[in-house]
C-alpha atoms as a PDB file:
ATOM      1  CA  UNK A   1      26.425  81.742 -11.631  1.00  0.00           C
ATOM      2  CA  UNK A   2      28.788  82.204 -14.527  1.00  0.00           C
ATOM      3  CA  UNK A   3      27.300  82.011 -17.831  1.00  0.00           C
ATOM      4  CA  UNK A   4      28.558  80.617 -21.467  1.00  0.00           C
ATOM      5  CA  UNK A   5      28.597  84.492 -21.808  1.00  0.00           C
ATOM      6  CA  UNK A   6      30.803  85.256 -18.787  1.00  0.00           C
ATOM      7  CA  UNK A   7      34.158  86.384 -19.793  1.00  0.00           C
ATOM      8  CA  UNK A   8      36.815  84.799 -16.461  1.00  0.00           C
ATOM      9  CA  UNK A   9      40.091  85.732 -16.040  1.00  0.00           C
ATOM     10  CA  UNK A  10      42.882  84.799 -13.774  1.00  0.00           C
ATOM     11  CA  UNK A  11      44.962  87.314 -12.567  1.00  0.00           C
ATOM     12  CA  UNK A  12      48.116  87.184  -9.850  1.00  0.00           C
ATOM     13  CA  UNK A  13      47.337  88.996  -7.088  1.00  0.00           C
ATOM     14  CA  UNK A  14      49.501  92.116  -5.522  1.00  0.00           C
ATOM     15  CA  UNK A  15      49.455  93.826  -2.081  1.00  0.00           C
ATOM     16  CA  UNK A  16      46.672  96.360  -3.385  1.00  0.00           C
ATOM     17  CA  UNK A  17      44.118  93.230  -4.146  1.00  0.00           C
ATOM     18  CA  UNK A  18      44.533  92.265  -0.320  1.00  0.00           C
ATOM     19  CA  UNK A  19      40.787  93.699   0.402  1.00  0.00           C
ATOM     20  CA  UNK A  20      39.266  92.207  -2.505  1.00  0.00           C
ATOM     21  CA  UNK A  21      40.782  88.975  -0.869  1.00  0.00           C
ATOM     22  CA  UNK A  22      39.574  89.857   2.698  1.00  0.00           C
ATOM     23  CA  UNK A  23      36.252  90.703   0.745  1.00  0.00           C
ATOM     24  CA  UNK A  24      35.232  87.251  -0.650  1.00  0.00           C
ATOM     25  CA  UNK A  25      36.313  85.420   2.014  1.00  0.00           C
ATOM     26  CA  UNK A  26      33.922  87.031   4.170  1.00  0.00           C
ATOM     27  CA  UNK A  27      31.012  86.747   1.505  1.00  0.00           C
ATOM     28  CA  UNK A  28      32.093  82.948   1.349  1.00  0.00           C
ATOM     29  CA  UNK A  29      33.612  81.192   4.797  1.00  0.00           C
ATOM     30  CA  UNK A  30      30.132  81.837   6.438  1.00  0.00           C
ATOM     31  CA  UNK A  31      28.110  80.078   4.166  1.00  0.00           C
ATOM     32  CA  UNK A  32      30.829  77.416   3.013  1.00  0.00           C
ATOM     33  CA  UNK A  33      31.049  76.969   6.771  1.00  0.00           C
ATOM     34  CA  UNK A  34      28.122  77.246   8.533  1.00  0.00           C
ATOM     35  CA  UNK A  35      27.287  73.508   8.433  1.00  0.00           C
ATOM     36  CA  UNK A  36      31.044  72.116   9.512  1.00  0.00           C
ATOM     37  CA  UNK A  37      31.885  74.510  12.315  1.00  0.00           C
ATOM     38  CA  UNK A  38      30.439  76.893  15.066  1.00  0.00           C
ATOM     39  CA  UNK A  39      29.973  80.406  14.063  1.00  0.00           C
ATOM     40  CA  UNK A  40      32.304  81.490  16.692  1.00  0.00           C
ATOM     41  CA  UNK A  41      35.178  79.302  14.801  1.00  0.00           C
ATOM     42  CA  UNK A  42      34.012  81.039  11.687  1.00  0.00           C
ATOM     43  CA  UNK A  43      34.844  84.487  12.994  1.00  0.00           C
ATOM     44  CA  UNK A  44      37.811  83.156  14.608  1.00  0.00           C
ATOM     45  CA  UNK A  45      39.430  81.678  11.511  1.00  0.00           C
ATOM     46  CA  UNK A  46      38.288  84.547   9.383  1.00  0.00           C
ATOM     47  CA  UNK A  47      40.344  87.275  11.770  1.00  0.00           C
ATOM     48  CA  UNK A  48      43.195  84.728  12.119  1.00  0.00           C
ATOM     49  CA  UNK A  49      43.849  83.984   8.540  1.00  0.00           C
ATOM     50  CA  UNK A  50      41.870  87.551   6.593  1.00  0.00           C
ATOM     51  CA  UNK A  51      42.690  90.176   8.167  1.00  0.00           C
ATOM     52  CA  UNK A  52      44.652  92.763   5.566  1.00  0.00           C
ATOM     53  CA  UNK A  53      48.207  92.003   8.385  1.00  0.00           C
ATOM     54  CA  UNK A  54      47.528  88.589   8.038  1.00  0.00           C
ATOM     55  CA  UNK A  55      47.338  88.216   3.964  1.00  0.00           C
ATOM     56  CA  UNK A  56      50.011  90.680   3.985  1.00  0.00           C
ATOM     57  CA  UNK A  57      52.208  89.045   5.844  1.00  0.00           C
ATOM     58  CA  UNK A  58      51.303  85.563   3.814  1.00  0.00           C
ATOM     59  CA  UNK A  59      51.881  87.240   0.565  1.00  0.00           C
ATOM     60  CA  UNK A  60      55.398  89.267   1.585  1.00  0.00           C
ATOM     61  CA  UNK A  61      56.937  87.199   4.050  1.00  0.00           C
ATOM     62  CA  UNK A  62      55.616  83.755   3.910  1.00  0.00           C
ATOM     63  CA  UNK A  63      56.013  83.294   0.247  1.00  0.00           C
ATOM     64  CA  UNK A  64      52.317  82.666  -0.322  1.00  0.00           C
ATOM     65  CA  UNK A  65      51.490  83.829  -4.428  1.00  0.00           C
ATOM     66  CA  UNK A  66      47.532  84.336  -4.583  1.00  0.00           C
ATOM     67  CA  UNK A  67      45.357  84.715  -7.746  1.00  0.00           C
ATOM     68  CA  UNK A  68      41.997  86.446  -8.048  1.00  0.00           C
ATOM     69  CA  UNK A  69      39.460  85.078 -10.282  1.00  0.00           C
ATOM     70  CA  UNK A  70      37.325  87.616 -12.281  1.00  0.00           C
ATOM     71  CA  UNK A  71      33.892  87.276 -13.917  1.00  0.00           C
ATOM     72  CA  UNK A  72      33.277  90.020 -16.160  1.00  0.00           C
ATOM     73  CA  UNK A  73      36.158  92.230 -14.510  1.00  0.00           C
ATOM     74  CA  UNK A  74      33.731  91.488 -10.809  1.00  0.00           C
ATOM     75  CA  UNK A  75      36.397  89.821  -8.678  1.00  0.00           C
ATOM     76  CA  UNK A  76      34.737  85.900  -7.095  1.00  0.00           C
ATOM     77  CA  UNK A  77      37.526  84.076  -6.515  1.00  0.00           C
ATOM     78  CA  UNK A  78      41.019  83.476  -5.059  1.00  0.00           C
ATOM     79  CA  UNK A  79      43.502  80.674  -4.116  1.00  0.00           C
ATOM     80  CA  UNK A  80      47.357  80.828  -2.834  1.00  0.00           C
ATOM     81  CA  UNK A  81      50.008  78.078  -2.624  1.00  0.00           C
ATOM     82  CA  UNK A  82      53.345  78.390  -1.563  1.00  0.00           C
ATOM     83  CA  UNK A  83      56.801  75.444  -1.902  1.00  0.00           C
ATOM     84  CA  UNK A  84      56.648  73.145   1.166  1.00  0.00           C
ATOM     85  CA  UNK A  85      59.975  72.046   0.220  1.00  0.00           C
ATOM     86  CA  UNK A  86      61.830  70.604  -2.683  1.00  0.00           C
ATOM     87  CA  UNK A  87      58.577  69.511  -5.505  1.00  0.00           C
ATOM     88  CA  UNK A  88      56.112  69.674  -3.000  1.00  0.00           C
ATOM     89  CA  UNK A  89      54.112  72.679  -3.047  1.00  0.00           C
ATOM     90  CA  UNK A  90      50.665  73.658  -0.533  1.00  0.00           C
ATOM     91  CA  UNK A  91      47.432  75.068  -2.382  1.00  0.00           C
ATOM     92  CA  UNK A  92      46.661  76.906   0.993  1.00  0.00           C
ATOM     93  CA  UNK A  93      43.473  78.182  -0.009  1.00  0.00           C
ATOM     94  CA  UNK A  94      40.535  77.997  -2.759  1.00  0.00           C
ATOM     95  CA  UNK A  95      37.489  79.680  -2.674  1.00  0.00           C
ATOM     96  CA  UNK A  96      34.989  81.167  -4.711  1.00  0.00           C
ATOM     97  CA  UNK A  97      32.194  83.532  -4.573  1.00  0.00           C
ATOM     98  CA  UNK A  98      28.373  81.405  -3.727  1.00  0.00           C
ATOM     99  CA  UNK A  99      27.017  82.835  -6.839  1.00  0.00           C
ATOM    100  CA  UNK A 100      30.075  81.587  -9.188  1.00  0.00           C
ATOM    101  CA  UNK A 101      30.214  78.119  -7.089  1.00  0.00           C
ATOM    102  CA  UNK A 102      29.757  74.915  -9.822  1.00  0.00           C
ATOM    103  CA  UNK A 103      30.093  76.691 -12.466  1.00  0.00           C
ATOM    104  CA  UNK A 104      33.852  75.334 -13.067  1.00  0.00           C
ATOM    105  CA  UNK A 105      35.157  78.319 -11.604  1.00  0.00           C
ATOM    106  CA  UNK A 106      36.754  76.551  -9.181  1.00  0.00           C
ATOM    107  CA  UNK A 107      38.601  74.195 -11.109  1.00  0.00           C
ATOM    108  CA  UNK A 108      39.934  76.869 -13.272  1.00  0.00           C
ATOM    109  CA  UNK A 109      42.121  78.608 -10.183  1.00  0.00           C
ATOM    110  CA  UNK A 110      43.342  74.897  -9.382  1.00  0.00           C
ATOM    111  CA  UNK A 111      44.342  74.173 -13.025  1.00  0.00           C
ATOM    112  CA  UNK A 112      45.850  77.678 -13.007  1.00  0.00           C
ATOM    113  CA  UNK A 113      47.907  76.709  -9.765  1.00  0.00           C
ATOM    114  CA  UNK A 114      48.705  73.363 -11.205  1.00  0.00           C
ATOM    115  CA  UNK A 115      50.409  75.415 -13.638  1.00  0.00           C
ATOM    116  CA  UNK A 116      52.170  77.317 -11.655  1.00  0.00           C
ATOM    117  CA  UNK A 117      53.690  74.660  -9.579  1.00  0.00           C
ATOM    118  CA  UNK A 118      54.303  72.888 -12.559  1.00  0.00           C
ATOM    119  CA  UNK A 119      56.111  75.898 -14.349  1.00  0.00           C
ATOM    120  CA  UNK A 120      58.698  76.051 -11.189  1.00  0.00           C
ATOM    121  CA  UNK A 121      59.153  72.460 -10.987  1.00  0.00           C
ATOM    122  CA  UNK A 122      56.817  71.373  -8.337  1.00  0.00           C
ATOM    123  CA  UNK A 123      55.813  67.190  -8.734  1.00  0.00           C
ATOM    124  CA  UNK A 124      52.934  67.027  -5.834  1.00  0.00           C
ATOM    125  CA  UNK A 125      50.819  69.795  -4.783  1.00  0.00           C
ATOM    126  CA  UNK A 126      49.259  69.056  -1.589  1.00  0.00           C
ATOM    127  CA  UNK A 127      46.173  70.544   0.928  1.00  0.00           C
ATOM    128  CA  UNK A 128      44.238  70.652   4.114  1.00  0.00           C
ATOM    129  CA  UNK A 129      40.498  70.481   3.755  1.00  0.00           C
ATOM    130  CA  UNK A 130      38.010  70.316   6.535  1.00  0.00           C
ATOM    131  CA  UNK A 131      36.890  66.243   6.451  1.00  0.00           C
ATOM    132  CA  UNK A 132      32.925  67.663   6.395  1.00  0.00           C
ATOM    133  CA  UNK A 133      33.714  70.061   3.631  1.00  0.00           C
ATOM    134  CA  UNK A 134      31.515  69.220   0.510  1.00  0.00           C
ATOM    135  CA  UNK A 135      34.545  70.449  -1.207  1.00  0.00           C
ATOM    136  CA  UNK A 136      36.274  66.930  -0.355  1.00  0.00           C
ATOM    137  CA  UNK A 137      34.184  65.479  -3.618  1.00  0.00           C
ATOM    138  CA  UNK A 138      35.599  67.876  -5.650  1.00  0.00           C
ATOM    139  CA  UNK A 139      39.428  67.796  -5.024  1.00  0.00           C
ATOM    140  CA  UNK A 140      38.844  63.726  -5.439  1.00  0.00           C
ATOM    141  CA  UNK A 141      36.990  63.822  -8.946  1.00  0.00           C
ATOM    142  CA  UNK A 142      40.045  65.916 -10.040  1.00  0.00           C
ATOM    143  CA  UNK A 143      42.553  63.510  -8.447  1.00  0.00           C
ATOM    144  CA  UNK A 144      43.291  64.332  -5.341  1.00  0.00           C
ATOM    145  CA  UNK A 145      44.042  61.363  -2.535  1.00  0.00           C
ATOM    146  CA  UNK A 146      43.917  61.423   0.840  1.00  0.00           C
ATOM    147  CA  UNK A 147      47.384  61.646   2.325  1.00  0.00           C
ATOM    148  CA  UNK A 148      46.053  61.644   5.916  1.00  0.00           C
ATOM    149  CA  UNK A 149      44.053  62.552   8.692  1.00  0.00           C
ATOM    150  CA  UNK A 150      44.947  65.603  10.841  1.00  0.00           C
ATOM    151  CA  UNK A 151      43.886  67.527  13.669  1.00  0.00           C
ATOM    152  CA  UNK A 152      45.041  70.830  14.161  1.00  0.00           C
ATOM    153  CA  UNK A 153      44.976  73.021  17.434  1.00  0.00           C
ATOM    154  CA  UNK A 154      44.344  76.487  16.426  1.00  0.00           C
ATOM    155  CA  UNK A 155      44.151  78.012  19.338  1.00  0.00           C
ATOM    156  CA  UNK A 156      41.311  79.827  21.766  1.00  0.00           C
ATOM    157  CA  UNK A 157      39.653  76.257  21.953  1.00  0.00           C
ATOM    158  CA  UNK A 158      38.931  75.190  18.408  1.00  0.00           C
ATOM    159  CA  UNK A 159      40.605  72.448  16.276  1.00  0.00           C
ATOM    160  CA  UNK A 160      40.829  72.062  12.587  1.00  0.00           C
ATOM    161  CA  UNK A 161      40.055  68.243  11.723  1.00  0.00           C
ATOM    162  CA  UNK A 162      41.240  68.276   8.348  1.00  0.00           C
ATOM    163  CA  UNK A 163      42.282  65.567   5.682  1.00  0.00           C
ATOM    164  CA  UNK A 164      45.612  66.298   3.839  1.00  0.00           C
ATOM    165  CA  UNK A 165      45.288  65.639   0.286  1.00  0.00           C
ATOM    166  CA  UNK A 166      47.864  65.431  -2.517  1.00  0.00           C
ATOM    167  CA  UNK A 167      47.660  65.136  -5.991  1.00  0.00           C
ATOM    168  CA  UNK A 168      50.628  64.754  -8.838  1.00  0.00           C
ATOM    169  CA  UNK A 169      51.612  67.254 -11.157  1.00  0.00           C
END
């Protein structure tokens, strides 16, 4: 857990950080997941949305901008958003390391993307988070609503039953 001592740092990510990325989401989908969905979902989702073609391909060709969170130069975090379309941007993912969780990590890559879609003129940044995510508390404590329900089909049998959230910026 990150200390009064720690020294954090946000950085923008670049093609090179891609297994650093791959890397904590690894260390952190099975255990943020292991309650909400089956194992097999887990490794599903992981392949699907990890793999170094996959972030690549997010990053250079889907317009996806990722930061990296680092804890005394140790990477344990990362989040991406991209423009939906005109002001409304899509925090597409936020996750950090199990050993830096509550210690307001977390918040500090969403304030940094805040600022980001603020800077190029974004007015609502939206998300998808799984409805029995214990993350759900924290996107509503920092004012995020609940847009809607959706389910997702993701393919090879599993669904994504997600609540879309959006919050002003």
């Amino acid at each position: 857990m990150a200390d009064a001592f720690s020294l954090i740092h946000i950085i923008k990510a670049k093609e090179s950080d891609i297994p650093t990325i791959n890397f904590i989401a690894h260390e952190v989908w099975p255990v943020t997941y292991r309650d909400v969905i089956p194992q097999e979902q887990i490794v599903y989702m992981l392949d699907w949305m990890y793999s170094p073609e996959s972030l690549r391909k997010q990053m250079l060709d889907e317009g996806c901008t990722f930061f990296i969170l680092l804890e005394n130069n140790q990477p344990k975090g990362f989040a991406s958003y991209s423009n939906l379309s005109h002001r409304i941007f899509k925090l597409h993912k936020l996750y950090v390391s199990t050993i830096s969780q509550r210690s307001g990590s977390g918040r500090k890559l969403l304030d940094t993307v805040i600022n980001e879609v603020s800077l190029e003129g974004g007015g609502e940044l939206q998300l998808q988070v799984n409805k029995k995510n214990p993350s759900c508390g924290f996107y509503k404590k920092l004012g995020f609503v609940v847009l809607e329900e959706a389910v997702f089909d993701i393919g090879n049998g599993f669904v994504m039953d997600d609540f879309i959230m959006t919050k002003k910026v």
